[in-house]
Protein backbone atom coordinates (compact mmCIF):
# COMPACT_ATOMS: atom_id res chain seq x y z
CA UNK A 1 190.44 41.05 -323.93
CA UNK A 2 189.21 44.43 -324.89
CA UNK A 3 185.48 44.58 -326.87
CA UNK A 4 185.90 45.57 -330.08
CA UNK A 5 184.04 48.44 -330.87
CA UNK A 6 180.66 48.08 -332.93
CA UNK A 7 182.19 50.45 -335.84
CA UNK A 8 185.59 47.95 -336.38
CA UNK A 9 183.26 44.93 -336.79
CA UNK A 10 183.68 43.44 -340.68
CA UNK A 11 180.26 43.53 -342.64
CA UNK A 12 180.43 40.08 -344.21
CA UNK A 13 178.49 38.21 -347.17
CA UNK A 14 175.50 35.84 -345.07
CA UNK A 15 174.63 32.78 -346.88
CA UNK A 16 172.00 30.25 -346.31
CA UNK A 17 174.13 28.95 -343.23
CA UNK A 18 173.24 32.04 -341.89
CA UNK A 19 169.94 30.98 -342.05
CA UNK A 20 168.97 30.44 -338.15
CA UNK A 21 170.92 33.35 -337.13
CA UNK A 22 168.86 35.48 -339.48
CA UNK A 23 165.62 33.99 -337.67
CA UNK A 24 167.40 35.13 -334.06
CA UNK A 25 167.60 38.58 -335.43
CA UNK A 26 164.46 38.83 -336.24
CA UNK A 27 162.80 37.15 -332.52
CA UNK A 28 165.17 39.41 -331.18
CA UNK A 29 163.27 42.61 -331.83
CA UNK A 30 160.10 41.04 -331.85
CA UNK A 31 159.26 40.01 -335.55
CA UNK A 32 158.34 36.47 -336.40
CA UNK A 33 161.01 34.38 -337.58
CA UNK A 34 160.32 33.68 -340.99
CA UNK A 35 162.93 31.37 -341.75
CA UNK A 36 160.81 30.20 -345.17
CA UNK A 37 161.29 33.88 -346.11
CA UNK A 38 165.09 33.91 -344.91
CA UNK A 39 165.70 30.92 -346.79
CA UNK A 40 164.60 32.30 -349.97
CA UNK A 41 165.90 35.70 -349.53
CA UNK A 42 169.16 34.54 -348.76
CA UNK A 43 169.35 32.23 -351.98
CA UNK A 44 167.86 34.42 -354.35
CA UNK A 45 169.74 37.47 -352.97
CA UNK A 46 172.41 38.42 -351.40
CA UNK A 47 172.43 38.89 -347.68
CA UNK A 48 174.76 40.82 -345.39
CA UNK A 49 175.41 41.20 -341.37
CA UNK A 50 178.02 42.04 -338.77
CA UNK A 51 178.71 39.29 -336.45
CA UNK A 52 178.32 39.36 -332.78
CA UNK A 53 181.53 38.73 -330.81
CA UNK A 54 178.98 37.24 -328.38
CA UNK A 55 177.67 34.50 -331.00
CA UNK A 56 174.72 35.33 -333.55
CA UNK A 57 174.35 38.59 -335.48
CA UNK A 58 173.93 42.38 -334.29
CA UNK A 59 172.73 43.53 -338.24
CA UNK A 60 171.65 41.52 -341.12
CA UNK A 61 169.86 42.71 -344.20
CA UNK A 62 169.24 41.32 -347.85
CA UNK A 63 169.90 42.79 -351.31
CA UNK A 64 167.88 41.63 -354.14
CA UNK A 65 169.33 42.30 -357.75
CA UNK A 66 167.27 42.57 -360.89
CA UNK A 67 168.23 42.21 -364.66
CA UNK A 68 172.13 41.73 -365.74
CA UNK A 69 174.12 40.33 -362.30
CA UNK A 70 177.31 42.33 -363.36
CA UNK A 71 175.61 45.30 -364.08
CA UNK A 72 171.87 45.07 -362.42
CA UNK A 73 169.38 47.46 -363.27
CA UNK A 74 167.14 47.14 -360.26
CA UNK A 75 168.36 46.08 -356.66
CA UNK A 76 165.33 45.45 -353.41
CA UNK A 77 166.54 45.86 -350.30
CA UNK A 78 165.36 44.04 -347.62
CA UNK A 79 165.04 42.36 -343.62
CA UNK A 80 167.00 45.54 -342.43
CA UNK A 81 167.30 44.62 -338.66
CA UNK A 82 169.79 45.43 -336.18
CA UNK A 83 169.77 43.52 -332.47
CA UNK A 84 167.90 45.46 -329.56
CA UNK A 85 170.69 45.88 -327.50
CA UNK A 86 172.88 47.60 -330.08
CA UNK A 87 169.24 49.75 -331.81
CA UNK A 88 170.12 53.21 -332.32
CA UNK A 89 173.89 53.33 -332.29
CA UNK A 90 174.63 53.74 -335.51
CA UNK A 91 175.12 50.16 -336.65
CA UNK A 92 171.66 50.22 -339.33
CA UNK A 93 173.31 53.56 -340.60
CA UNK A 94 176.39 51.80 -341.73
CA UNK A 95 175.41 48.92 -342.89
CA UNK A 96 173.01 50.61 -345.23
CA UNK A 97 175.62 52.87 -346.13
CA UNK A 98 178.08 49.31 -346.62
CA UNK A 99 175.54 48.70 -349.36
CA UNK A 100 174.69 51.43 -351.02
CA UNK A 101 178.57 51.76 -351.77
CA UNK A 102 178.78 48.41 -353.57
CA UNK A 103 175.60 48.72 -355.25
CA UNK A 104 178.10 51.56 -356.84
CA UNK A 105 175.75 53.45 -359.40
CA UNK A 106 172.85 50.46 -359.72
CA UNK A 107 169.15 52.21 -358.71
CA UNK A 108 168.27 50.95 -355.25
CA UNK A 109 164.37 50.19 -354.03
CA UNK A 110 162.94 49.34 -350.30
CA UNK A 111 159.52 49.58 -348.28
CA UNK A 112 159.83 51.56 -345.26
CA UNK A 113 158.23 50.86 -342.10
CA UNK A 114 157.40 54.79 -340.45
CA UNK A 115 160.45 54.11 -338.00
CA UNK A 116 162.85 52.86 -340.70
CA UNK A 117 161.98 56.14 -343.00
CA UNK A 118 163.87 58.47 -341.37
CA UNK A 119 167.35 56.59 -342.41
CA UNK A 120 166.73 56.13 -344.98
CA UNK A 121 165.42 59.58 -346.16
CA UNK A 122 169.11 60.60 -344.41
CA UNK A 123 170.86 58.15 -346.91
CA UNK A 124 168.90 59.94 -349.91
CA UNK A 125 165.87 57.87 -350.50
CA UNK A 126 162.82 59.12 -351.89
CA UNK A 127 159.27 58.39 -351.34
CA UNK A 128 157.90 57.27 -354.61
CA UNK A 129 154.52 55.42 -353.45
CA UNK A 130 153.19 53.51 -350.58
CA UNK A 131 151.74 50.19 -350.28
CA UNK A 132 149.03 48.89 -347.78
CA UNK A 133 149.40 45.61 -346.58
CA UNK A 134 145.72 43.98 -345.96
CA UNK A 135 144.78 41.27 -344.11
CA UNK A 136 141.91 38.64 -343.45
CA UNK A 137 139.52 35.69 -344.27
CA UNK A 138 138.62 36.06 -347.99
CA UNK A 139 135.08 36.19 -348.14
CA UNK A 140 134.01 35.67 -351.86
CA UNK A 141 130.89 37.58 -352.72
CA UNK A 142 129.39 38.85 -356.17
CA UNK A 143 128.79 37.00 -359.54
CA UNK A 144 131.51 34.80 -360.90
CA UNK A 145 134.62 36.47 -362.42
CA UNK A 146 134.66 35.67 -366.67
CA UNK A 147 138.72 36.28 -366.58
CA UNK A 148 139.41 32.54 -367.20
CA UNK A 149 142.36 31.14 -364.22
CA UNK A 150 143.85 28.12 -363.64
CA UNK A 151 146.75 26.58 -361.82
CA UNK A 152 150.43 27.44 -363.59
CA UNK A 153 152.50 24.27 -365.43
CA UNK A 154 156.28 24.54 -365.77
CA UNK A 155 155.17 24.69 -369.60
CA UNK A 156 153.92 28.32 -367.91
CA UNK A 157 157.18 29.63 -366.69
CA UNK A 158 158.96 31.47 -369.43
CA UNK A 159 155.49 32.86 -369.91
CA UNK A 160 155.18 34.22 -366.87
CA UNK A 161 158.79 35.34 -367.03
CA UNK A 162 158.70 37.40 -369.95
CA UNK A 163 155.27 39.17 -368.38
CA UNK A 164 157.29 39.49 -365.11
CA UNK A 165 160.28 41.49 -366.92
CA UNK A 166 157.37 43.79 -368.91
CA UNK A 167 155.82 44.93 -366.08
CA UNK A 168 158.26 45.22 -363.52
CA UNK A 169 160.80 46.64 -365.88
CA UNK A 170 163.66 44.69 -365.14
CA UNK A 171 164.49 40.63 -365.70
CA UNK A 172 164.02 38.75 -362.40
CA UNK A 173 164.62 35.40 -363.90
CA UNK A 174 166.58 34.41 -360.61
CA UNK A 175 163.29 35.15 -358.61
CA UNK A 176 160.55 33.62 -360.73
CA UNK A 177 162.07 30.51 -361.52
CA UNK A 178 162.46 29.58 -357.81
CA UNK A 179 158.37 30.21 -357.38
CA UNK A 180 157.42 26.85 -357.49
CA UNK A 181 159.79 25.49 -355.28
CA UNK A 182 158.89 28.51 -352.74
CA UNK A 183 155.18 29.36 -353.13
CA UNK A 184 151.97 26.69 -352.17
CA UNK A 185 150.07 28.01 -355.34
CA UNK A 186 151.45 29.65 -358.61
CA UNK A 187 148.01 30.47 -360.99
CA UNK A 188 147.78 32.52 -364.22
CA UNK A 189 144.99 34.08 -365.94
CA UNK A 190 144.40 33.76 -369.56
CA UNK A 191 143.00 35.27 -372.37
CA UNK A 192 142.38 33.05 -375.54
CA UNK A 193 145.46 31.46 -374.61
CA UNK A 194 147.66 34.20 -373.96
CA UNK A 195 148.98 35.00 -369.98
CA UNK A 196 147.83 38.04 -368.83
CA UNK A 197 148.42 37.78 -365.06
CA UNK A 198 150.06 35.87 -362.36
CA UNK A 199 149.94 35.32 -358.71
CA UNK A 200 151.23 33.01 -355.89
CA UNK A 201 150.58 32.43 -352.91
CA UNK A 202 153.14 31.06 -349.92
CA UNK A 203 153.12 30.10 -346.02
CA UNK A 204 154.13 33.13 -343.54
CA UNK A 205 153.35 31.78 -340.45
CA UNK A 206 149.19 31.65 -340.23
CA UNK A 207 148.93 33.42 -343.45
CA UNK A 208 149.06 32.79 -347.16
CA UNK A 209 150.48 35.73 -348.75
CA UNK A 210 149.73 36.88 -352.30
CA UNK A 211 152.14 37.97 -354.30
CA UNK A 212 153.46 38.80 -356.63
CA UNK A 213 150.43 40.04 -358.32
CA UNK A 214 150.95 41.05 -361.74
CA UNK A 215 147.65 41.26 -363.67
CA UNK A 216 146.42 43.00 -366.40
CA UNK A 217 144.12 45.05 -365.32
CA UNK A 218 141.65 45.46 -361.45
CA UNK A 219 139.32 42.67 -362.82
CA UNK A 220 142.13 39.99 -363.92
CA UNK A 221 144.12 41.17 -359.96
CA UNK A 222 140.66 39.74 -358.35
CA UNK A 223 140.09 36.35 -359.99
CA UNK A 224 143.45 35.22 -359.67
CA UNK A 225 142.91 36.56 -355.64
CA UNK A 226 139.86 34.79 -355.65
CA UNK A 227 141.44 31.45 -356.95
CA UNK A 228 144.02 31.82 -354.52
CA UNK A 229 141.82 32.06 -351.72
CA UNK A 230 139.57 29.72 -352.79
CA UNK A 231 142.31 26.77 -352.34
CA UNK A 232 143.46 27.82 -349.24
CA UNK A 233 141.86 28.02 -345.41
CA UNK A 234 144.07 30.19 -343.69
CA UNK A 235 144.16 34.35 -343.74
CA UNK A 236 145.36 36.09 -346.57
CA UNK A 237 147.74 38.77 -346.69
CA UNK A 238 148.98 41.06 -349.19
CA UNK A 239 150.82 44.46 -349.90
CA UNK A 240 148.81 46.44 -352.46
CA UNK A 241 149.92 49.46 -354.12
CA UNK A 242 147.61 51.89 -352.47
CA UNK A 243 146.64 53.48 -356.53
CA UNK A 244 145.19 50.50 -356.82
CA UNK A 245 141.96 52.05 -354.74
CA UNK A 246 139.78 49.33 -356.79
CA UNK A 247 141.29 46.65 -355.98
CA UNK A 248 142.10 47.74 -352.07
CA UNK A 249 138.73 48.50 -351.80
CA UNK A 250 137.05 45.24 -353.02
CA UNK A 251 139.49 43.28 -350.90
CA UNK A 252 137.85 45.22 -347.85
CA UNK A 253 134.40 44.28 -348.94
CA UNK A 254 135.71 40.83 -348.50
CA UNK A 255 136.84 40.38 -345.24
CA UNK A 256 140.60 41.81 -346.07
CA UNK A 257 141.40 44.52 -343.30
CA UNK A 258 144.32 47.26 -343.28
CA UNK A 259 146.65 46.38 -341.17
CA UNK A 260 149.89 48.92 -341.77
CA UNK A 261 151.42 50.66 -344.52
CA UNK A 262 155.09 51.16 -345.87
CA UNK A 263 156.29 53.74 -348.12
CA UNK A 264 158.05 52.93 -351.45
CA UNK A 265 161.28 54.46 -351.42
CA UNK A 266 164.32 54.91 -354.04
CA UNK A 267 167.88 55.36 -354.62
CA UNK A 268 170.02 56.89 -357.93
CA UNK A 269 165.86 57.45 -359.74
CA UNK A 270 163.51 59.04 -359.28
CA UNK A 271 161.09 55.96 -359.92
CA UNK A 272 161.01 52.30 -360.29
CA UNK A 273 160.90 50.97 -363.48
CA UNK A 274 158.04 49.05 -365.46
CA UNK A 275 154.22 49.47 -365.55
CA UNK A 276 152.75 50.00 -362.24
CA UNK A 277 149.36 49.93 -363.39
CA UNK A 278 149.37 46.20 -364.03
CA UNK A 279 151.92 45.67 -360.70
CA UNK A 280 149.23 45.37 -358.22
CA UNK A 281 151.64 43.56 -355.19
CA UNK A 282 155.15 42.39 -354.73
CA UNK A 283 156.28 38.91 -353.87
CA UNK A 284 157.51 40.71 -350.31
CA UNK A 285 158.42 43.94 -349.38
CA UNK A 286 161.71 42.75 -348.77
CA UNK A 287 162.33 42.12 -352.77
CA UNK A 288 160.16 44.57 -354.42
């Protein structure tokens, strides 16, 4: 029986069945396999691959939606990653091309890696930004931060929501809510009583990574970092919008080293939505 050709394979909806597959896809071309990440992804989004005649997957990538679900106004895309032994033969192209067509007229955001960019740039993404992912032992230094921080309650979460929606720019309910369940540590920082800023932290491998990060200003960004960090005794890593230079450059003075960038690309705008200055780092590049 003939092969079918890599062009007449379906693109299909992956759900959290998909789950190990998604992990294979990634070992395959050398990236850890993240299946707490998977997992998440592919509840709180929507994921979708081409399946391998062979067994397992030959593309996969996930599509995050923000705000109404029938009409979103935000969607992250994510985990773009086509097998090694099909790389470069057009497969990434049309799957990316698969979903930009149903995300019809619905502004589209991703984080390029420098070999990913050039796709993408072909499919009509724009650079809007760039975002430096740090890494390291947090060494705390300095006096004692006075922004007040302490660990988040459920009575916390439709607090945190409504800041999430202000400062993003779009309502990622679906996201937030499934924090708890996903992240080690969800902490806010207060001021007489009123949120100002939020952060989690969750397990990637040896690292906790931070984020989101949503804080009200540089100061408020460190001492919920430094709380973090403080309850925690593996590495940290985090993405941080590099015009945040304060807060990049304090996390160096602690022990946090630059590790890669990505740049912030989008779709149908001509830039993402909300208040950047108070959007410090995203839960993962692969949601935005």
């Amino acid at each position: 029986m003939p092969t079918p050709s890599l062009a007449s394979l379906p693109i299909r909806r992956l759900t959290p069945r998909d789950l190990s597959a998604c992990a294979d896809l990634s070992e395959n071309r050398g990236w850890p396999r993240e299946e707490h990440k998977w997992g998440f992804l592919l509840t709180a989004g929507r994921g979708y691959g081409i399946d391998d005649p062979d067994g397992g997957l030959i593309a996969a990538c996930v599509v995050t939606r923000y705000g109404p679900q029938d009409r979103p106004d935000l969607a992250a895309i994510g985990m773009v990653l086509v097998a090694e032994r099909h790389a470069r033969r057009g497969v990434g192209r049309r799957l990316m091309r698969h979903v930009v067509s149903t995300m019809e007229t619905t502004p589209l955001t991703l984080y390029a890696t420098p070999y990913g960019r050039p796709l993408y740039e072909e499919l009509g993404f724009k650079v809007t930004g760039r975002a430096e992912m740090v890494r390291g032992h947090f060494r705390p230094q300095g006096p004692e931060s006075s922004v007040a921080t302490r660990a988040a309650t459920a009575e916390d979460l439709s607090s945190i929501v409504r800041l999430d929606e202000e400062v993003f720019g779009a309502d990622r309910t679906s996201l937030i809510t499934r924090l708890p369940a996903f992240a080690d540590q969800l902490c806010v920082a207060e001021d007489n009583g009123r949120i100002i800023g939020y952060a989690a932290a969750w397990p990637n491998l040896d690292t906790q990574v931070v984020g989101p990060l949503i804080a009200r200003d540089t100061e408020t960004a460190q001492a919920l970092i430094t709380t973090l960090a403080a309850r925690t005794d593996r590495p940290l890593r985090t993405d941080i919008d590099v015009r945040h230079e304060g807060l990049l450059a304090w996390a160096r003075e602690r022990g946090l080293a630059s590790v890669s960038s990505n740049a912030v690309m989008v779709y149908g705008s001509t830039e993402l939505p909300g208040d950047w200055t108070r959007r410090f780092a995203p839960l993962t590049v692969a949601a935005g």
